[in-house]
Protein backbone atom coordinates (compact mmCIF):
# COMPACT_ATOMS: atom_id res chain seq x y z
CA UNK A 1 14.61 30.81 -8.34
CA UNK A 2 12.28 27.66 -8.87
CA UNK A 3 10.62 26.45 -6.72
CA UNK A 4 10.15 22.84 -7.37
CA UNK A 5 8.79 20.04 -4.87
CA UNK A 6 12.02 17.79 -4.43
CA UNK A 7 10.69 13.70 -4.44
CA UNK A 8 11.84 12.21 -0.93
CA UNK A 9 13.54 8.60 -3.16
CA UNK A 10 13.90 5.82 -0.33
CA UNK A 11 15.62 2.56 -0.93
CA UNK A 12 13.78 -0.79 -0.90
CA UNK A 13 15.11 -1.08 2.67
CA UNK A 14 13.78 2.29 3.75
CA UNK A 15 10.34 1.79 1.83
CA UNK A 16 9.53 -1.65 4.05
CA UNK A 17 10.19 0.00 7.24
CA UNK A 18 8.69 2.61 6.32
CA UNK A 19 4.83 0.40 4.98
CA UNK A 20 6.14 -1.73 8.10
CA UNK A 21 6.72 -4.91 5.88
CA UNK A 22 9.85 -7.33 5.03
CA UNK A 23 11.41 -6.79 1.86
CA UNK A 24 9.90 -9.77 -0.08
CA UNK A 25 6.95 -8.76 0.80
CA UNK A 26 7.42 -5.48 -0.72
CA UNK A 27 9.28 -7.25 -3.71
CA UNK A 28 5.81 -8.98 -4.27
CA UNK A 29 3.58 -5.94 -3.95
CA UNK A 30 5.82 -4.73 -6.97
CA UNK A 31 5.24 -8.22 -8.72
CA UNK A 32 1.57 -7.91 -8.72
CA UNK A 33 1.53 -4.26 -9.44
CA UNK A 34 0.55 -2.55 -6.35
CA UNK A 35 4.21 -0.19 -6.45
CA UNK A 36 5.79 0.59 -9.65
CA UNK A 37 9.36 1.95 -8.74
CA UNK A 38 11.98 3.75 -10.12
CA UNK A 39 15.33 2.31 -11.01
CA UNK A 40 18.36 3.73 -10.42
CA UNK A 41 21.08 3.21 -13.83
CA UNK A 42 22.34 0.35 -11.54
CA UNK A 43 18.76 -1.29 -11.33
CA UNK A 44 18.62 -0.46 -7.70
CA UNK A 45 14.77 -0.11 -6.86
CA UNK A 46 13.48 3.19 -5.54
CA UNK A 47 10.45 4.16 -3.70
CA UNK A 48 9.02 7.65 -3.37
CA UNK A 49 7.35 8.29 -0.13
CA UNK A 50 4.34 9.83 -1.71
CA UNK A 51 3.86 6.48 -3.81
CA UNK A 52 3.82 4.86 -0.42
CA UNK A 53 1.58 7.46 0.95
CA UNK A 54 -1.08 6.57 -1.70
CA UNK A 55 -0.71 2.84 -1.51
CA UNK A 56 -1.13 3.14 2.42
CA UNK A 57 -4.43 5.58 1.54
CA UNK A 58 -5.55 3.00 -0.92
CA UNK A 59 -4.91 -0.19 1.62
CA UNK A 60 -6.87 1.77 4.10
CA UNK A 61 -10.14 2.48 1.87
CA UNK A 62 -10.14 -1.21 0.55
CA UNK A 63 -10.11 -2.28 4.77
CA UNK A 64 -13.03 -0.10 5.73
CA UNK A 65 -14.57 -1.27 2.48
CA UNK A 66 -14.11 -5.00 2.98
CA UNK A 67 -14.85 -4.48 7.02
CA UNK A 68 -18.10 -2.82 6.17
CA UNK A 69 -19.27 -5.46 3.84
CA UNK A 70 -18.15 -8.12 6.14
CA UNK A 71 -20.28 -6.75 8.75
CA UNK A 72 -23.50 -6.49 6.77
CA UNK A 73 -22.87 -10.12 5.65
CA UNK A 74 -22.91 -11.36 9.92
CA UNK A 75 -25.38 -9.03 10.24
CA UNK A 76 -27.65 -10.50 7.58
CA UNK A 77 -26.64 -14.03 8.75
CA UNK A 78 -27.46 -13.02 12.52
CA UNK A 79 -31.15 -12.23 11.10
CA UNK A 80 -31.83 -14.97 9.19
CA UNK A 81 -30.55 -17.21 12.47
CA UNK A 82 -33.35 -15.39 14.63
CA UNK A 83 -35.87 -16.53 12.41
């Protein structure tokens, strides 16, 4: 008996509900390369939720990155104001 992992497939409808987007929004994440999905043999677009997983896990490291760097740029603007 195998035991293979089955892919959870969600439609383009499912996979912006599920990031909490509109569809062209989601249909321009795929334009600039952020999602790469699969296409059914009637070029219907399919997500896989752990695709979606990692692009949410990715989004989320850039934001603390960029939120960290912001903050060290007010706080080195706040220093040089006190001087």
């Amino acid at each position: 008996m195998s035991h293979q992992v089955e892919k959870r497939l969600l439609t383009a409808k499912q996979a912006a509900a599920y990031l909490g987007i509109g569809l062209y929004t989601l249909k321009k994440m795929e334009y600039a390369g952020y999602l790469k999905p699969y296409r059914t043999l009637g070029g219907h677009r399919r997500y896989s939720q752990e695709m979606l997983d990692e692009y949410l896990e990715k989004s989320r490291e850039f934001s603390y990155k960029r939120a960290a760097s912001e903050s060290n740029t007010v706080d080195s603007c706040q220093g040089s104001a006190k001087r």
